[in-house]
N, C-alpha and C. Protein backbone atom coordinates (compact mmCIF):
# COMPACT_ATOMS: atom_id res chain seq x y z
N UNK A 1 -6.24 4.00 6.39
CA UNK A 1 -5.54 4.57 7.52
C UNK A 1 -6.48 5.44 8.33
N UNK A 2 -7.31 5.88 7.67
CA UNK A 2 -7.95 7.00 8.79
C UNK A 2 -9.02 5.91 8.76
N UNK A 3 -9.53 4.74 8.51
CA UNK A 3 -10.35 3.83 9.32
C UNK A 3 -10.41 3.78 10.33
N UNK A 4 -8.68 3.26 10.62
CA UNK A 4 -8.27 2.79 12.19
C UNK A 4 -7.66 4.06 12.81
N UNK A 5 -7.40 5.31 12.35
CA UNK A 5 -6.85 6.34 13.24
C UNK A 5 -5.53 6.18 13.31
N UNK A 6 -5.09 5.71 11.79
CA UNK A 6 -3.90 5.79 11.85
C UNK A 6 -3.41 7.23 11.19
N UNK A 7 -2.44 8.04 11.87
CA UNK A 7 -2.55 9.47 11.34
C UNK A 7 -1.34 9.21 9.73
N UNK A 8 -1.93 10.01 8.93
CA UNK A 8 -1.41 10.45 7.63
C UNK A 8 -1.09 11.75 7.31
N UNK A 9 -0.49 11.82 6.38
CA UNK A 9 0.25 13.14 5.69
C UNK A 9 -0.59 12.79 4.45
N UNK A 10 -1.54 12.83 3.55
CA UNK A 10 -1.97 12.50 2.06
C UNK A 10 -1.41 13.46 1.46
N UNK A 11 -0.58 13.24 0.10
CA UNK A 11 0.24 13.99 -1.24
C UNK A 11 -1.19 13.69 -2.08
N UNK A 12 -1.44 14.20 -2.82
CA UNK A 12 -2.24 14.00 -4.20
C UNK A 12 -1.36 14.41 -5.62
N UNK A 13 -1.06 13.54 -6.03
CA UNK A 13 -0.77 13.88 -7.44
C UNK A 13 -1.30 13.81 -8.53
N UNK A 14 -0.77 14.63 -9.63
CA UNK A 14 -1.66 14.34 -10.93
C UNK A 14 -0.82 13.75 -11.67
N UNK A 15 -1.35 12.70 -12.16
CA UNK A 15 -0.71 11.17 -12.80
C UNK A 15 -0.32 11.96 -14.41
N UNK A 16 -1.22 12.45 -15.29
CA UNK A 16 -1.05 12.76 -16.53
C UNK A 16 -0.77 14.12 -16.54
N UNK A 17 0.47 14.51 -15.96
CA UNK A 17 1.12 15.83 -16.22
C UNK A 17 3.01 15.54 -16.53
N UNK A 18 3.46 16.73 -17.05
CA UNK A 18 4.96 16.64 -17.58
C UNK A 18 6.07 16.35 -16.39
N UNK A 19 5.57 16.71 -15.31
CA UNK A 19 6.38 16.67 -14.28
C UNK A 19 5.89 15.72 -13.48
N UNK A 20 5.04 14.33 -13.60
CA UNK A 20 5.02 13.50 -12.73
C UNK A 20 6.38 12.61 -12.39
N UNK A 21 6.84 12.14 -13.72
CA UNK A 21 8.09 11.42 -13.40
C UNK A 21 9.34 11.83 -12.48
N UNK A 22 9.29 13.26 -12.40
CA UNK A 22 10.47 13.76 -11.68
C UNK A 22 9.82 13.81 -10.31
N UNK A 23 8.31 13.77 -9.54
CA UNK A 23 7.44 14.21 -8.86
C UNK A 23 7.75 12.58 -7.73
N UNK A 24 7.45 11.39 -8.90
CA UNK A 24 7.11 10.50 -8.17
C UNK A 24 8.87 10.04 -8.29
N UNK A 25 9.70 10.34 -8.89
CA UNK A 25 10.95 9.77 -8.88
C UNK A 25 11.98 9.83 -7.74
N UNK A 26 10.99 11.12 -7.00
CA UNK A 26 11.73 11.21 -5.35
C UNK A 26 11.36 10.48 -4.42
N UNK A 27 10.35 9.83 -4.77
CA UNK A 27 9.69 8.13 -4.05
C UNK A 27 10.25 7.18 -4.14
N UNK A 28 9.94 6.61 -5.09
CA UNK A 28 10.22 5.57 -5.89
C UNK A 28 10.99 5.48 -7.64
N UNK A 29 11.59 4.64 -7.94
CA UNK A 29 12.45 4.44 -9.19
C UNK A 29 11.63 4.00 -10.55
N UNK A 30 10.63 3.24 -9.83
CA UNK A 30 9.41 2.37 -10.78
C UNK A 30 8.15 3.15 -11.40
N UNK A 31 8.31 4.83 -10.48
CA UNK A 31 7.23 5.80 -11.08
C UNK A 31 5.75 5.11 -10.79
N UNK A 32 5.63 4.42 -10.01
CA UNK A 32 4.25 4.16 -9.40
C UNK A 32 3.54 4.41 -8.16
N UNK A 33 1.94 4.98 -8.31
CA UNK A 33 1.38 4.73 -6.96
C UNK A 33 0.53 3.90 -6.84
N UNK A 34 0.13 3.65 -5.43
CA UNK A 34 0.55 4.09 -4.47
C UNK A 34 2.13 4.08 -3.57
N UNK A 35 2.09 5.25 -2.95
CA UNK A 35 3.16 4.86 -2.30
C UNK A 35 2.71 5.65 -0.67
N UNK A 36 3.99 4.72 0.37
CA UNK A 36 3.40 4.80 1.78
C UNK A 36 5.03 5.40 2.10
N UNK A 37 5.34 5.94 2.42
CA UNK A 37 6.27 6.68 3.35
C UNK A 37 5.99 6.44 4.69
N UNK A 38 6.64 5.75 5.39
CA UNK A 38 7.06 5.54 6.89
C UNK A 38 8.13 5.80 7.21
N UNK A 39 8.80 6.80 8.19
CA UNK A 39 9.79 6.98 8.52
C UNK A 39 10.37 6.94 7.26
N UNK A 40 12.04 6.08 7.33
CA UNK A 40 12.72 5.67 6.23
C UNK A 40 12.29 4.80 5.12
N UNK A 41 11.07 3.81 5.43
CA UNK A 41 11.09 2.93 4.65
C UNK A 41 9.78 3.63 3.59
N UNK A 42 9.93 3.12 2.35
CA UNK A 42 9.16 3.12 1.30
C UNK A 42 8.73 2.16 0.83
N UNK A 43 7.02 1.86 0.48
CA UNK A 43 6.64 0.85 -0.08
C UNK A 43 5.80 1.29 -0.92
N UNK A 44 5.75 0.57 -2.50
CA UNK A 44 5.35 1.34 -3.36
C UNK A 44 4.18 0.31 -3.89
N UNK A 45 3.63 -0.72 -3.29
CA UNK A 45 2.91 -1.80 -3.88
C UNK A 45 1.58 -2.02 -2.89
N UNK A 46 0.51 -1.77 -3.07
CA UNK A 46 -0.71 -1.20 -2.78
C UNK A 46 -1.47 -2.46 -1.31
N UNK A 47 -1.10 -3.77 -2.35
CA UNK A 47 -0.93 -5.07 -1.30
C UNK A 47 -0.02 -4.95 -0.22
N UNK A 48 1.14 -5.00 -0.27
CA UNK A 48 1.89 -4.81 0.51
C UNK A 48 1.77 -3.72 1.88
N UNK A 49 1.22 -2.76 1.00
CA UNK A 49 1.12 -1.18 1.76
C UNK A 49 0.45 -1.83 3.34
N UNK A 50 -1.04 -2.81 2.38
CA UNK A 50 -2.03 -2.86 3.82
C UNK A 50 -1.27 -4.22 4.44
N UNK A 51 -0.34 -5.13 4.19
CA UNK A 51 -0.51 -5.89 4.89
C UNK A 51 0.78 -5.31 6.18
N UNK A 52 1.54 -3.73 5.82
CA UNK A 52 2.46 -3.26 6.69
C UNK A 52 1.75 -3.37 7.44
N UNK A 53 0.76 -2.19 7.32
CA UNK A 53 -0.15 -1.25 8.25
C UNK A 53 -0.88 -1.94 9.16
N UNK A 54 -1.39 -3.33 8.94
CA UNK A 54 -1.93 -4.34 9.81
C UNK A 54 -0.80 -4.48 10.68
N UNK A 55 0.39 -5.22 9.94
CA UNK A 55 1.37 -5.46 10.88
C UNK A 55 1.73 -4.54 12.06
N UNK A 56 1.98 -3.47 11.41
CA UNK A 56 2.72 -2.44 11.98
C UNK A 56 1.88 -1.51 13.39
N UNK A 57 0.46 -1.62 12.70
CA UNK A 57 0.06 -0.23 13.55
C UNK A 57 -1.34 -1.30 14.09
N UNK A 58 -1.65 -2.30 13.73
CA UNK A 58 -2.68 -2.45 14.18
C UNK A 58 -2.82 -3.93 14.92
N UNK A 59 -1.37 -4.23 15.03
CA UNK A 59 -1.13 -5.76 15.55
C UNK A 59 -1.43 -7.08 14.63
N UNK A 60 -1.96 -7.12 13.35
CA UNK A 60 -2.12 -7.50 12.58
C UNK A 60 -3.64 -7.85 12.63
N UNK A 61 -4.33 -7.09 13.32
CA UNK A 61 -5.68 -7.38 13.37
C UNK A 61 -6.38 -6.50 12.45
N UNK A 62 -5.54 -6.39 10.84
CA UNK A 62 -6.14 -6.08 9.65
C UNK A 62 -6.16 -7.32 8.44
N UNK A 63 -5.69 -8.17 9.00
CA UNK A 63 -5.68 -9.25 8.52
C UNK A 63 -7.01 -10.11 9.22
N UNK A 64 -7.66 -10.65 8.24
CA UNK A 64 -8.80 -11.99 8.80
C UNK A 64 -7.78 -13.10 9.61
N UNK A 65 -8.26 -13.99 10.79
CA UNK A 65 -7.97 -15.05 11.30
C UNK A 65 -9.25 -15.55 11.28
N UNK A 66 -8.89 -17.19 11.47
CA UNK A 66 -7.63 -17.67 11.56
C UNK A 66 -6.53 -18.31 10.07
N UNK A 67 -5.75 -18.59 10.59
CA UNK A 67 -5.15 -18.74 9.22
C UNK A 67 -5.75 -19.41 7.85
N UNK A 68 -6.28 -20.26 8.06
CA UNK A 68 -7.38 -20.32 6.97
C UNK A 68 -7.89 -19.66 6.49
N UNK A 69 -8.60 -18.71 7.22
CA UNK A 69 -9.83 -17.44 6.39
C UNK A 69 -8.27 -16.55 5.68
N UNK A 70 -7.52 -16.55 6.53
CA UNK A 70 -6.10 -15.44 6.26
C UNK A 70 -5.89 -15.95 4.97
N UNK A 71 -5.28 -16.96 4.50
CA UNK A 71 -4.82 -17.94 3.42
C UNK A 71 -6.01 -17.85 2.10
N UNK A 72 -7.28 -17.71 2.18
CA UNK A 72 -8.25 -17.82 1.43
C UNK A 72 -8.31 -16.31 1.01
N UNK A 73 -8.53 -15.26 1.82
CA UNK A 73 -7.90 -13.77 1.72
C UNK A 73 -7.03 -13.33 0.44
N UNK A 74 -6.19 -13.86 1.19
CA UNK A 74 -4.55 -13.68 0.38
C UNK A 74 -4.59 -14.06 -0.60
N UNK A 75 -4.76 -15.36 -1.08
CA UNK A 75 -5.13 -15.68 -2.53
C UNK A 75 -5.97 -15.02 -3.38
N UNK A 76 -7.53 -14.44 -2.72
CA UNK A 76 -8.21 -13.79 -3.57
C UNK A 76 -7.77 -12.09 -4.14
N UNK A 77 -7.12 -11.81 -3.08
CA UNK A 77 -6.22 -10.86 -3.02
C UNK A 77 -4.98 -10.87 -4.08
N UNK A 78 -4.63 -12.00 -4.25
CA UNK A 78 -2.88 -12.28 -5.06
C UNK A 78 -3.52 -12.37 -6.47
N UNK A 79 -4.64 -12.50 -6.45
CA UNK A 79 -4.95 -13.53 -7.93
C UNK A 79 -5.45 -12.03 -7.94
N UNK A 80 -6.28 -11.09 -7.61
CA UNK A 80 -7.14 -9.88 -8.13
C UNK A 80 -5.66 -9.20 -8.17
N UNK A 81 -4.91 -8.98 -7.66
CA UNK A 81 -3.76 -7.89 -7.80
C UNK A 81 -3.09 -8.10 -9.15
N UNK A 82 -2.60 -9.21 -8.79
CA UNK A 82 -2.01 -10.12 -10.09
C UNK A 82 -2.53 -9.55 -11.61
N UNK A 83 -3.52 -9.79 -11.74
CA UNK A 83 -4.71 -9.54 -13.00
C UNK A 83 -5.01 -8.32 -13.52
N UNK A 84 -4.42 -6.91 -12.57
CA UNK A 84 -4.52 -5.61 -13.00
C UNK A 84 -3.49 -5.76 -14.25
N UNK A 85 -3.74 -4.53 -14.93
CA UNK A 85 -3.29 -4.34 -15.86
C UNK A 85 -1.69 -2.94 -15.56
């Protein structure tokens, strides 16, 4: 986000403390980050996050074209996300 000058609010939390669950439970239900707060909407899935922010704020010119390179992307992307632990 501050690549493209998109303005942010950054929270930092600390993951291994007693009060994260109640911390991140006013986010999200699933107790995970990242998470992106826009207006009303919440997205708590790190992929997802960037392909809003393309959409949303940058015309989607955070995404590679043309759809091919896009499609080849996405997969290397789905398969590395996929594979975290």
């Amino acid at each position: 986000m501050k690549q493209f000058q998109i303005g942010l609010e950054e929270k930092k939390v600390f993951l291994f403390t007693d009060t994260i669950d109640d911390e991140l439970a006013q986010y999200n239900s699933n107790f995970k980050v990242p998470v992106l707060l826009d207006k009303d909407l919440i997205i708590w899935n790190s992929l997802v996050i960037l392909e809003y922010l393309s959409k949303q704020y940058l015309v989607g010119s955070g995404l590679p074209e043309p759809p091919d390179v896009h499609a080849i992307s996405r997969s290397i992307s789905v398969e590395m996300h996929s594979s975290f632990f």
